[in-house]
Protein backbone atom coordinates (compact mmCIF):
# COMPACT_ATOMS: atom_id res chain seq x y z
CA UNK A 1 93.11 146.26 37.31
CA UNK A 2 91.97 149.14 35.53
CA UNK A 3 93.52 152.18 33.38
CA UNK A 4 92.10 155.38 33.72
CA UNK A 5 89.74 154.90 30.91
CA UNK A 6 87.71 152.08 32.56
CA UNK A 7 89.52 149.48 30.67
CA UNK A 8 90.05 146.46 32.37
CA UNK A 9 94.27 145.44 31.56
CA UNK A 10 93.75 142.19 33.80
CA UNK A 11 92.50 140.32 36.53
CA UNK A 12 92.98 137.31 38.42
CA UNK A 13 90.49 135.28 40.80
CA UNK A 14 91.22 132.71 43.20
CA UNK A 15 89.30 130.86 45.86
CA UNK A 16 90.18 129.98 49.21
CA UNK A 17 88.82 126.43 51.01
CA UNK A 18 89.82 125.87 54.27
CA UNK A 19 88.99 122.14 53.66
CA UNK A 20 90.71 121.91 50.61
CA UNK A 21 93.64 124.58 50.26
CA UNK A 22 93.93 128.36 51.31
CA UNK A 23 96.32 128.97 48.85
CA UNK A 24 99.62 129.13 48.07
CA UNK A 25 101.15 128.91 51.96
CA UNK A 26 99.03 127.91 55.48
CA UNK A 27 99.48 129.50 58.29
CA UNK A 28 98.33 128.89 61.51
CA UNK A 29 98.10 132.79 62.98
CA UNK A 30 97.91 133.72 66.81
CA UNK A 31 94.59 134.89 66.30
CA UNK A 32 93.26 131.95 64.46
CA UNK A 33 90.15 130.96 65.65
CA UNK A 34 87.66 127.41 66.00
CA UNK A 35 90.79 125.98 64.54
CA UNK A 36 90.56 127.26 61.44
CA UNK A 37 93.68 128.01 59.78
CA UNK A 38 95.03 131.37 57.38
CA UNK A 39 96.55 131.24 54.20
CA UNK A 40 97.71 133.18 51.44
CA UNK A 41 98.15 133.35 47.94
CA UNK A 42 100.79 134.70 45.69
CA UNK A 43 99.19 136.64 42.48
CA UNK A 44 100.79 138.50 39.80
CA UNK A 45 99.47 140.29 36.68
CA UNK A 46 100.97 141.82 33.89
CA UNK A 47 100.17 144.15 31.28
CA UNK A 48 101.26 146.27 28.12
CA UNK A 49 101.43 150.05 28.84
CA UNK A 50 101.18 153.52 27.56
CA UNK A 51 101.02 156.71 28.97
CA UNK A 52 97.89 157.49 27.13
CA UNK A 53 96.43 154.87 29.49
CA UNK A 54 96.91 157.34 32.11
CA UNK A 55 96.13 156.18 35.99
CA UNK A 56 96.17 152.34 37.29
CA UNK A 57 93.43 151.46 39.89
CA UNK A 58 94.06 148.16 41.28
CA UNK A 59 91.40 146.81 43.31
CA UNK A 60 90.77 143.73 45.48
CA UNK A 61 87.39 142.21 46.17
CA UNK A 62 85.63 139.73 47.61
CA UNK A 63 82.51 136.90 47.99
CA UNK A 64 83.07 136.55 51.16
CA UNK A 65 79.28 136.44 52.92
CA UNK A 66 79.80 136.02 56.27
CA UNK A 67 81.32 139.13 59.10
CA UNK A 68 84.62 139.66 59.77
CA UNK A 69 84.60 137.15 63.10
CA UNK A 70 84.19 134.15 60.92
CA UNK A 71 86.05 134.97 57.66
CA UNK A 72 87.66 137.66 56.72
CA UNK A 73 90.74 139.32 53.53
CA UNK A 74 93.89 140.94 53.87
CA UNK A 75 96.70 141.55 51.84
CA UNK A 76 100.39 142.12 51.97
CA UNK A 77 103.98 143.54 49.38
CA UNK A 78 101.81 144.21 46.91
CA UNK A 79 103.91 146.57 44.41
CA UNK A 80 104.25 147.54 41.12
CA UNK A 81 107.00 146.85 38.82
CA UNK A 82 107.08 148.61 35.75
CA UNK A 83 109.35 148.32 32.78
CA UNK A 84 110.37 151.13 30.46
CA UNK A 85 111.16 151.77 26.93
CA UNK A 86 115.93 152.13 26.95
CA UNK A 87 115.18 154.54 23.97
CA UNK A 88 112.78 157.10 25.78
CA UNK A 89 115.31 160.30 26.94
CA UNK A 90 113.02 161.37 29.25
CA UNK A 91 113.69 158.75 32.16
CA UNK A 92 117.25 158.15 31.42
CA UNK A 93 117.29 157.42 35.40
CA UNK A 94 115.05 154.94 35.51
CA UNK A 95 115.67 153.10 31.75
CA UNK A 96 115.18 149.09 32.74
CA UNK A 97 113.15 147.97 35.30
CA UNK A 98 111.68 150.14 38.11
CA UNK A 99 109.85 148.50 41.41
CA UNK A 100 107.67 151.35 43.25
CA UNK A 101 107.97 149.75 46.41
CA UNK A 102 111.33 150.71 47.20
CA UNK A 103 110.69 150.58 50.48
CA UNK A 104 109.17 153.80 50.92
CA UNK A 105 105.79 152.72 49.95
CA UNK A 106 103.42 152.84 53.08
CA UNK A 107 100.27 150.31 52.65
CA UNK A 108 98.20 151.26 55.15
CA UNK A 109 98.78 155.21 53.82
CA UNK A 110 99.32 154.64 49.81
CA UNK A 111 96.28 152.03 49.97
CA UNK A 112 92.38 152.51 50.72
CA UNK A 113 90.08 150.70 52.33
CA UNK A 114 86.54 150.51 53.60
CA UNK A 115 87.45 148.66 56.47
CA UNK A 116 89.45 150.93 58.97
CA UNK A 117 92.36 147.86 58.33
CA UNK A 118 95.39 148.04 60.44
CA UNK A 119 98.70 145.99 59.61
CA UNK A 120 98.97 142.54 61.23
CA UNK A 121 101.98 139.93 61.34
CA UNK A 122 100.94 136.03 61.16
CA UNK A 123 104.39 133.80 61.54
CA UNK A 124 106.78 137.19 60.82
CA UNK A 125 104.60 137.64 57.79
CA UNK A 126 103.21 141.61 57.46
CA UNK A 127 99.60 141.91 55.86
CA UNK A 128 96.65 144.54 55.62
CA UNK A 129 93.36 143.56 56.94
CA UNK A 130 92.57 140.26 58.67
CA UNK A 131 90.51 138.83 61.70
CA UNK A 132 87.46 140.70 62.86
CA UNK A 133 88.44 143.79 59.97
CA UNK A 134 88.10 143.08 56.34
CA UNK A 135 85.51 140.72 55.47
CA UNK A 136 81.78 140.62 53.27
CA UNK A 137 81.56 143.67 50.60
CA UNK A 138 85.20 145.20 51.96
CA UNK A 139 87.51 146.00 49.49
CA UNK A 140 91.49 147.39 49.20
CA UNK A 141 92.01 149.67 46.10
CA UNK A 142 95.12 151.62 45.54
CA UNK A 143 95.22 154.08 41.98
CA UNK A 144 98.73 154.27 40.44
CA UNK A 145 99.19 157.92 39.40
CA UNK A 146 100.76 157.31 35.93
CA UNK A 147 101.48 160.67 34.53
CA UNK A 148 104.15 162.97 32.49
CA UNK A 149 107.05 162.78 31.82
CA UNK A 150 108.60 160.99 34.67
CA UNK A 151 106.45 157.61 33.34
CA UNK A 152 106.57 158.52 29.46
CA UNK A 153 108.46 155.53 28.75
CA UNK A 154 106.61 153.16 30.54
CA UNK A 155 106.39 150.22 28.22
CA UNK A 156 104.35 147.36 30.64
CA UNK A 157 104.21 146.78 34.09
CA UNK A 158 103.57 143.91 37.11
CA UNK A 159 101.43 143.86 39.98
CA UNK A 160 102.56 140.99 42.07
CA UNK A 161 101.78 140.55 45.88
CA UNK A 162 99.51 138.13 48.59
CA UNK A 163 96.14 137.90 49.15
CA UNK A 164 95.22 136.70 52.79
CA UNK A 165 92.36 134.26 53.32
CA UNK A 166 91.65 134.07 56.48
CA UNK A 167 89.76 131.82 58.99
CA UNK A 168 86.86 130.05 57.80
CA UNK A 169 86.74 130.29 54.20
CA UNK A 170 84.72 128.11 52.33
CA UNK A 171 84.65 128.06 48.58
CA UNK A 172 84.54 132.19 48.69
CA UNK A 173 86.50 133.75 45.82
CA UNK A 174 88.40 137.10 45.80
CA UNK A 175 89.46 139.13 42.73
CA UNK A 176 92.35 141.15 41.61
């Protein structure tokens, strides 16, 4: 995660086994393949503010070094939550806490890829990405458009969401 000046305001890097653990919940998907299960983990990241900062990029990479058939990424409610500054007159609508998502965000229009990703469901769980579509060098970026004076008072904010690792990871890492 990224402000518009290049400086990095936080990341977070996990690694997906399917011997060992593929994160925070297992799944075994319809399109699960050689009996390899999907997974997912929960990540959140937090970080001080200020306007000055301008725009957010928040990007999500892989190691994955194998094509999308054997193991591929995804991801799913990924949002931002920011927090703003009770004393700042400008956003008297939106003093407290204010989630982006509410509802209207579209993932597979507000977020890029370089992976033609579509939106899949594994158990009655919604995600980016997945089998045979996001695998070795793809990557999901969205950039937060932080601006004047509707985010003046924006004092910190949250990126929380799920990372999909899917079929037959093996010690491959991905990054937030």
């Amino acid at each position: 995660m990224k402000d518009a000046h290049g400086t990095v305001l936080g990341t977070v890097t996990k690694q997906g086994n399917n011997f060992a653990s593929l994160g925070d919940e297992t799944l075994s998907c319809e399109e699960s393949v050689g009996g390899w299960q999907d997974g997912y983990f929960n990540i959140r990241l937090e970080s001080a503010y200020d306007v000055s900062q301008g725009d957010i990029e928040v990007r999500i990479t892989n190691t994955l070094d194998q094509g999308a058939g054997d193991e591929s990424i995804g991801f799913g409610e990924m949002r931002l939550v920011y927090k703003f500054d009770p004393n700042v007159e400008w956003v008297p609508a939106l003093v407290g806490d204010y989630d982006d998502d509410e509802g209207n965000e579209n993932p597979i229009t507000e977020w890029q890829n370089n992976c033609g990703a579509s939106q899949k469901t594994c158990q009655g769980e919604e995600y980016i990405g997945g089998h045979n579509q996001c695998a070795q060098g793809h990557q999901f970026w969205r950039v937060y458009h932080l601006i004047q004076p509707q985010y003046a008072g924006v004092t910190s904010f949250t990126v929380e969401g799920r990372v999909w690792t899917i079929d037959s990871w093996d010690g491959e890492q991905f990054t937030v």
